[in-house]
PDB file of N, CA and C in Angstrom:
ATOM      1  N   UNK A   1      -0.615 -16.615 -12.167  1.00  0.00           N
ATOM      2  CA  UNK A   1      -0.547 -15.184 -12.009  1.00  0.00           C
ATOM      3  C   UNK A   1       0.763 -14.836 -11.319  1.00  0.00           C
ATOM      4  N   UNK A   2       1.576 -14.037 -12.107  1.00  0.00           N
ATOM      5  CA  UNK A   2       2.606 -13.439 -11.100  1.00  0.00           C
ATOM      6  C   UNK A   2       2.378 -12.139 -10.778  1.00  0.00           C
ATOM      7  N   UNK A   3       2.322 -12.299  -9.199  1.00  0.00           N
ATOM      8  CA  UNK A   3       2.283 -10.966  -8.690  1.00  0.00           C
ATOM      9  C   UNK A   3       3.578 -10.411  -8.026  1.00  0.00           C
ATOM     10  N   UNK A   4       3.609  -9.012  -7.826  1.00  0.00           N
ATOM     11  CA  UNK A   4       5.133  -8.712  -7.371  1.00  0.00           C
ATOM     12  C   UNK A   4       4.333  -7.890  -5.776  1.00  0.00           C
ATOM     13  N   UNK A   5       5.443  -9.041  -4.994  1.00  0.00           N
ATOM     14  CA  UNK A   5       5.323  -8.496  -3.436  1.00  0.00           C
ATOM     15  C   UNK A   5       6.170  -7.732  -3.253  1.00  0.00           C
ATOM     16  N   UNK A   6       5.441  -6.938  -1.998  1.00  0.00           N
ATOM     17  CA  UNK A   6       6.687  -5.803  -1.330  1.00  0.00           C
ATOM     18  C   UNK A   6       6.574  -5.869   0.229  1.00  0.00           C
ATOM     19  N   UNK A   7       7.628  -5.818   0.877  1.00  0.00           N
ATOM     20  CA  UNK A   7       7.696  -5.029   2.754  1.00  0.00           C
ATOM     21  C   UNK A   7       6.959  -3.884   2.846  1.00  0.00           C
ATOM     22  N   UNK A   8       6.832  -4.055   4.205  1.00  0.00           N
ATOM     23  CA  UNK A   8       6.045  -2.869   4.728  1.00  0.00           C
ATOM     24  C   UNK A   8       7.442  -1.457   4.157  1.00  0.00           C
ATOM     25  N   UNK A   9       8.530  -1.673   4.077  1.00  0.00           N
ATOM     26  CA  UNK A   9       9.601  -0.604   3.841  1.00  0.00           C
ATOM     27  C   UNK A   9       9.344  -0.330   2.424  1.00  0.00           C
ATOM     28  N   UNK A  10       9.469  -1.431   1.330  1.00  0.00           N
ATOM     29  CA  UNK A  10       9.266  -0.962   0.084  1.00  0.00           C
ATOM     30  C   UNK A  10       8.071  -0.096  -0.121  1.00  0.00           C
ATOM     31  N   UNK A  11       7.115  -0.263   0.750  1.00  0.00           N
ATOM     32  CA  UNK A  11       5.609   0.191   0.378  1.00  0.00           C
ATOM     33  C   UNK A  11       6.166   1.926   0.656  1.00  0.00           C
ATOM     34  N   UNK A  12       6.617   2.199   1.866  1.00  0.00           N
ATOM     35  CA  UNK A  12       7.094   3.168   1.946  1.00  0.00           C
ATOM     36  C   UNK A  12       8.069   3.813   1.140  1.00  0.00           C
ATOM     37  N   UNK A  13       8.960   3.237   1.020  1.00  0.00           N
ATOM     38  CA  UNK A  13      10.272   3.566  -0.449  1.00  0.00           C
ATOM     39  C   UNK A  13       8.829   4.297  -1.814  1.00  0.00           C
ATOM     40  N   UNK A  14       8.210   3.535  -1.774  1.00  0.00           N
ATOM     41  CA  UNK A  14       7.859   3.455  -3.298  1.00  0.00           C
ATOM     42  C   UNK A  14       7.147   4.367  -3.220  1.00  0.00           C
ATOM     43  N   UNK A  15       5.813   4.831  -2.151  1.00  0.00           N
ATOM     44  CA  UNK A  15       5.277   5.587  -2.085  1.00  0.00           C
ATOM     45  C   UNK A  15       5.604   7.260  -1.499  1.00  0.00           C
ATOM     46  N   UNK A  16       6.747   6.904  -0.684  1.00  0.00           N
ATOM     47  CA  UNK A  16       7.835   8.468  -0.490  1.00  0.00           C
ATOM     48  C   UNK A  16       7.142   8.721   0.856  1.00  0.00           C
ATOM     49  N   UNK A  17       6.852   7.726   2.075  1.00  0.00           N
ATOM     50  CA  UNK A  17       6.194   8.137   2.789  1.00  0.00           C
ATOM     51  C   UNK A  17       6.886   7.311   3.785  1.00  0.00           C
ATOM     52  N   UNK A  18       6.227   7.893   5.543  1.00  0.00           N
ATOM     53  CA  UNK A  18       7.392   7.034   6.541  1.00  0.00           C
ATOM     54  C   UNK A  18       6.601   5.593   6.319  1.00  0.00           C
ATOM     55  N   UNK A  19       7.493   5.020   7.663  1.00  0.00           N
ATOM     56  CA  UNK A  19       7.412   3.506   8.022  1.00  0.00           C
ATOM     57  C   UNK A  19       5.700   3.447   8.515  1.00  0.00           C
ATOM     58  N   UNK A  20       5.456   4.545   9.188  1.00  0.00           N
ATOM     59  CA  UNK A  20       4.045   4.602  10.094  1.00  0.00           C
ATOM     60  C   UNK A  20       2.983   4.828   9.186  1.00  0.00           C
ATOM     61  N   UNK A  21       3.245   5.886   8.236  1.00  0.00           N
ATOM     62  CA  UNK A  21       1.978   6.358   7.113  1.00  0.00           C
ATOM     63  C   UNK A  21       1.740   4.580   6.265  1.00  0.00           C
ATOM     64  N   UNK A  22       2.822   3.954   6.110  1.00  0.00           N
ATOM     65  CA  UNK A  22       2.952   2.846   5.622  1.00  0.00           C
ATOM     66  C   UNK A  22       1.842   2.069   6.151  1.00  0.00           C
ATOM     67  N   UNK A  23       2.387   1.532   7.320  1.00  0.00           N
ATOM     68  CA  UNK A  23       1.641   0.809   7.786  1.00  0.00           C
ATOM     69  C   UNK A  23      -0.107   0.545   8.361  1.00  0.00           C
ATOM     70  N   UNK A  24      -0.217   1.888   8.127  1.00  0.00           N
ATOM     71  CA  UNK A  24      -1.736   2.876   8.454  1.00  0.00           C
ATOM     72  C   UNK A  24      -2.703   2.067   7.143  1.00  0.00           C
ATOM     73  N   UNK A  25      -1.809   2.751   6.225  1.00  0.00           N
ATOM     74  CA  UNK A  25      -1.903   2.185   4.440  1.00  0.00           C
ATOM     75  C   UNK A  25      -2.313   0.473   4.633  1.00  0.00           C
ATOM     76  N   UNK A  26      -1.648  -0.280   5.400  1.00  0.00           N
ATOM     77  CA  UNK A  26      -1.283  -1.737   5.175  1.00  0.00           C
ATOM     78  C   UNK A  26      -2.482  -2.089   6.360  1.00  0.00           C
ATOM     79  N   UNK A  27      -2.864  -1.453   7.271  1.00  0.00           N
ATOM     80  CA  UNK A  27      -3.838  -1.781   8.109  1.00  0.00           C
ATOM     81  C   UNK A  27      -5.117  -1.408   7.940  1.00  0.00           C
ATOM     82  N   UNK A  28      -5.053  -0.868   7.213  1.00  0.00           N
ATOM     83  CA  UNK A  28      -6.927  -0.163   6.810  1.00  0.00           C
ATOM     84  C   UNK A  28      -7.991  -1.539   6.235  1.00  0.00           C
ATOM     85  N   UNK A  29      -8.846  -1.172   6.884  1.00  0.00           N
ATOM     86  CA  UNK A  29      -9.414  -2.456   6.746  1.00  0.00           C
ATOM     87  C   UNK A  29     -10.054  -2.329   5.392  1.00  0.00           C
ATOM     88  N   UNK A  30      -9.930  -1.238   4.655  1.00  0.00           N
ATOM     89  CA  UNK A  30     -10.435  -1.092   2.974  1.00  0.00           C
ATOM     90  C   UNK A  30      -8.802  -1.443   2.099  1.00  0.00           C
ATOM     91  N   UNK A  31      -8.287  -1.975   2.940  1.00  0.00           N
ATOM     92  CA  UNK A  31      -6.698  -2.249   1.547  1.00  0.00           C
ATOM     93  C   UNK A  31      -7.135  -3.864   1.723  1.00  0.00           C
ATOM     94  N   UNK A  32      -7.066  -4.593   0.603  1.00  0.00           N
ATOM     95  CA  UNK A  32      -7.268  -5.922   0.315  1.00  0.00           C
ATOM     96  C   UNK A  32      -5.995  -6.785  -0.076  1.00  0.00           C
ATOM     97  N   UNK A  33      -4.876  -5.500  -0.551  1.00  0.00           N
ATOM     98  CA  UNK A  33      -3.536  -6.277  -1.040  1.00  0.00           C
ATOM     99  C   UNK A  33      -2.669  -7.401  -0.048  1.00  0.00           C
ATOM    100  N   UNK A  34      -3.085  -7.241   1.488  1.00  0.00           N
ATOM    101  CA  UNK A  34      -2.179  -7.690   2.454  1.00  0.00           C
ATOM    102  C   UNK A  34      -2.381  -9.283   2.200  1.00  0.00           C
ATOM    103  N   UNK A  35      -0.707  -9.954   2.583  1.00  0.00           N
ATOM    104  CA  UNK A  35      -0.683 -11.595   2.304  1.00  0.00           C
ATOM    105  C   UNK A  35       0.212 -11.441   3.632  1.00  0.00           C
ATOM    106  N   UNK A  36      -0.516 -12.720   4.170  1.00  0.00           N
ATOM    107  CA  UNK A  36       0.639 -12.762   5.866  1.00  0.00           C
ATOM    108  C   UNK A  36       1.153 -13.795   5.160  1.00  0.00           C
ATOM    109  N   UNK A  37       2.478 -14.128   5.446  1.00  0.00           N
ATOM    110  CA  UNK A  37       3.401 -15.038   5.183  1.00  0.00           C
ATOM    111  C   UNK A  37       3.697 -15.395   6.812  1.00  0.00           C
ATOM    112  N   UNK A  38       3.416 -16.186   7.904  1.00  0.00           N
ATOM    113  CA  UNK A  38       4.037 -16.513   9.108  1.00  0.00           C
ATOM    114  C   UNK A  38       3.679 -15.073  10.023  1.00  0.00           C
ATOM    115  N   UNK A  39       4.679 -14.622  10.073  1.00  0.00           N
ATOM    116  CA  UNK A  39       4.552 -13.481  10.640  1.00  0.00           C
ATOM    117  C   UNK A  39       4.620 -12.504  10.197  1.00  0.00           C
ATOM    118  N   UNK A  40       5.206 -12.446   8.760  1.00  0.00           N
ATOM    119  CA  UNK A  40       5.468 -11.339   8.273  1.00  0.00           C
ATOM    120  C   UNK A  40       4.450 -10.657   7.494  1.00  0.00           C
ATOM    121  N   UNK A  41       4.526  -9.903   6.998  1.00  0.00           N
ATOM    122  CA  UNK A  41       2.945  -9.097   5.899  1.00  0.00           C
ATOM    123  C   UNK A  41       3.591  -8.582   4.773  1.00  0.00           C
ATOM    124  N   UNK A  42       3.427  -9.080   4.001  1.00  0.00           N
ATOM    125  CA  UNK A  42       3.732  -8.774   2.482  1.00  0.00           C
ATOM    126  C   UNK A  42       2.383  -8.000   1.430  1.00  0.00           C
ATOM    127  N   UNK A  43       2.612  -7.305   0.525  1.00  0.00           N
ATOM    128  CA  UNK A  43       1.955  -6.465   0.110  1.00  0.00           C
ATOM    129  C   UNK A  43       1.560  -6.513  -1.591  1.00  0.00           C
ATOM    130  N   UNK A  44       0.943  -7.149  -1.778  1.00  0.00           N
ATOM    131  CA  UNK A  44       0.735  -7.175  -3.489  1.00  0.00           C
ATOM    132  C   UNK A  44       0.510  -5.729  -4.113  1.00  0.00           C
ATOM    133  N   UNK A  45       1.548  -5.215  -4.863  1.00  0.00           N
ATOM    134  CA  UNK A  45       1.901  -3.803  -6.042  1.00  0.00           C
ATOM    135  C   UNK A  45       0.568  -3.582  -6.239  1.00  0.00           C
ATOM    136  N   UNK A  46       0.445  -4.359  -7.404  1.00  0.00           N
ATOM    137  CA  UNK A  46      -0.996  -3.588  -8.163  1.00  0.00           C
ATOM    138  C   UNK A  46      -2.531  -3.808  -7.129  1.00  0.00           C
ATOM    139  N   UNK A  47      -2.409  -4.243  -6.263  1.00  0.00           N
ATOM    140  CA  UNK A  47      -3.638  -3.725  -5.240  1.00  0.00           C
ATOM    141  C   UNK A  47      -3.528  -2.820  -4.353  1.00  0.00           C
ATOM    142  N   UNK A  48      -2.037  -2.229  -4.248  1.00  0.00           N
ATOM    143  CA  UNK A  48      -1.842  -0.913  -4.033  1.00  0.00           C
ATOM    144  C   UNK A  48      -1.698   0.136  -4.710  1.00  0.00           C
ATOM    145  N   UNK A  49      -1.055   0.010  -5.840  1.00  0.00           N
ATOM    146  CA  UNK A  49      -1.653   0.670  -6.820  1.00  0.00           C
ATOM    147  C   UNK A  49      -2.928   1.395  -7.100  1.00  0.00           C
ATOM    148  N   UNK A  50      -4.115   0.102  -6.833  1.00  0.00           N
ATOM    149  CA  UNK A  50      -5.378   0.288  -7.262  1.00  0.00           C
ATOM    150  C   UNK A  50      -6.115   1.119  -6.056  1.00  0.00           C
ATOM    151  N   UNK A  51      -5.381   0.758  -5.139  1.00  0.00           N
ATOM    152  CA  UNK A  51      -5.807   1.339  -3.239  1.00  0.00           C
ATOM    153  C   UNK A  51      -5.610   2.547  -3.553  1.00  0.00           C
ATOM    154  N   UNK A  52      -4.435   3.177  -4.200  1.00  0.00           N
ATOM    155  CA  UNK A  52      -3.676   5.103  -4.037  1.00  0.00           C
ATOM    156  C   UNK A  52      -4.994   5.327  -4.891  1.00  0.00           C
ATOM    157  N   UNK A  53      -5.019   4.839  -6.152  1.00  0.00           N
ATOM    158  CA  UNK A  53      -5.624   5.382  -7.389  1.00  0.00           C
ATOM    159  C   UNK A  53      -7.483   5.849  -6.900  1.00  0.00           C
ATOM    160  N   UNK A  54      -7.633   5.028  -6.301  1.00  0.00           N
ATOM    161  CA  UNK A  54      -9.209   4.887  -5.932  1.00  0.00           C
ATOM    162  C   UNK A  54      -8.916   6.055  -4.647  1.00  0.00           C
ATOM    163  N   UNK A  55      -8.741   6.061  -4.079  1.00  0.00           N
ATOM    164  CA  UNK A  55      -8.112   7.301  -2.756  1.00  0.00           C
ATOM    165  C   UNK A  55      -8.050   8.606  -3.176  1.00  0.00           C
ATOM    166  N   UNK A  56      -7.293   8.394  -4.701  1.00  0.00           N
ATOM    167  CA  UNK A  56      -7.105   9.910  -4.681  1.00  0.00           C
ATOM    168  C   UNK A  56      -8.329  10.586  -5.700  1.00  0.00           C
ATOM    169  N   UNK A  57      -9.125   9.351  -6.039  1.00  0.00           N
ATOM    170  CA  UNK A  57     -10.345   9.667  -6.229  1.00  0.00           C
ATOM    171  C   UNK A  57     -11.156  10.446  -5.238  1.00  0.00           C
ATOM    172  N   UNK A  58     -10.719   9.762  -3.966  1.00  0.00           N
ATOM    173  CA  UNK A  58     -11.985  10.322  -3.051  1.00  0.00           C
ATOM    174  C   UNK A  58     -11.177  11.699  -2.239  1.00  0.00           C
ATOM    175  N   UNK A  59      -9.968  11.401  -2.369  1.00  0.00           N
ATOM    176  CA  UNK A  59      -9.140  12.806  -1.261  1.00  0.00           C
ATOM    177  C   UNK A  59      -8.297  13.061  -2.191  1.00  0.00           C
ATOM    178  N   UNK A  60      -8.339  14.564  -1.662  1.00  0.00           N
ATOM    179  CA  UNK A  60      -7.529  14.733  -2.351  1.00  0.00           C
ATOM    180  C   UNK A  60      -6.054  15.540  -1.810  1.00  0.00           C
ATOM    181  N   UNK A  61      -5.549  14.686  -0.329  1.00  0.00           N
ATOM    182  CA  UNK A  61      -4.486  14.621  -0.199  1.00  0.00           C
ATOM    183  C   UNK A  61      -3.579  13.320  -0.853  1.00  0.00           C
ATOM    184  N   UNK A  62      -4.182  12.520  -1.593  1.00  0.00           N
ATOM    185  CA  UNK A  62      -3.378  12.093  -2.344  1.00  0.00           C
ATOM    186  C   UNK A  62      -3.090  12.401  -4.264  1.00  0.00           C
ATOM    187  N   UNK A  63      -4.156  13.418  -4.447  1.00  0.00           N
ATOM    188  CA  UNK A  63      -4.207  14.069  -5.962  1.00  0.00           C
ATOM    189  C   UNK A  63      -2.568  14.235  -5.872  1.00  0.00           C
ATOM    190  N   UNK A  64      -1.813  15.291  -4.788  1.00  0.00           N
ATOM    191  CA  UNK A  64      -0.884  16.005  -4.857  1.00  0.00           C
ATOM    192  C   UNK A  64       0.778  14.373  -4.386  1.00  0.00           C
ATOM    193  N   UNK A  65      -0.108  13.780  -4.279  1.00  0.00           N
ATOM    194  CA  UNK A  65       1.327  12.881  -4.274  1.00  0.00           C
ATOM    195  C   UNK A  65       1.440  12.027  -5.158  1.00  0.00           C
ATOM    196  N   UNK A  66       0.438  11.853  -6.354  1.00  0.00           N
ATOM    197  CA  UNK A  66       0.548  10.836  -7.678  1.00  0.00           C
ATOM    198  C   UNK A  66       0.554  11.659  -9.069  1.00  0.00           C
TER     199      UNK A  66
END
């Protein structure tokens, strides 16, 4: 399987949001995408993807950002 990782920054880049909304995103104990590498936290795409998509199912402060 190739999956495509991202930084806590790309997550933000990609999603148009700060460093903090990011990381909120990356700490919720309902996001499953997170991979610790050592110290660092890397982020698998399409389980964030699937995280916004299912979200903006339920809120709909994210209808208006996808």
């Amino acid at each position: 399987m190739n999956e495509e990782y991202m930084t806590r920054q790309e997550v933000a880049d990609y999603l148009k949001i700060g460093l903090n909304s990011a990381d909120k995103i990356i700490k919720n104990r309902h996001f499953n995408g997170r991979v610790k590498v050592g110290r660092r936290v890397l982020v698998i795409k399409s389980e964030l993807d699937n995280y916004i998509k299912k979200q903006a199912k339920n809120n709909s402060f994210f209808n208006n950002a996808i």
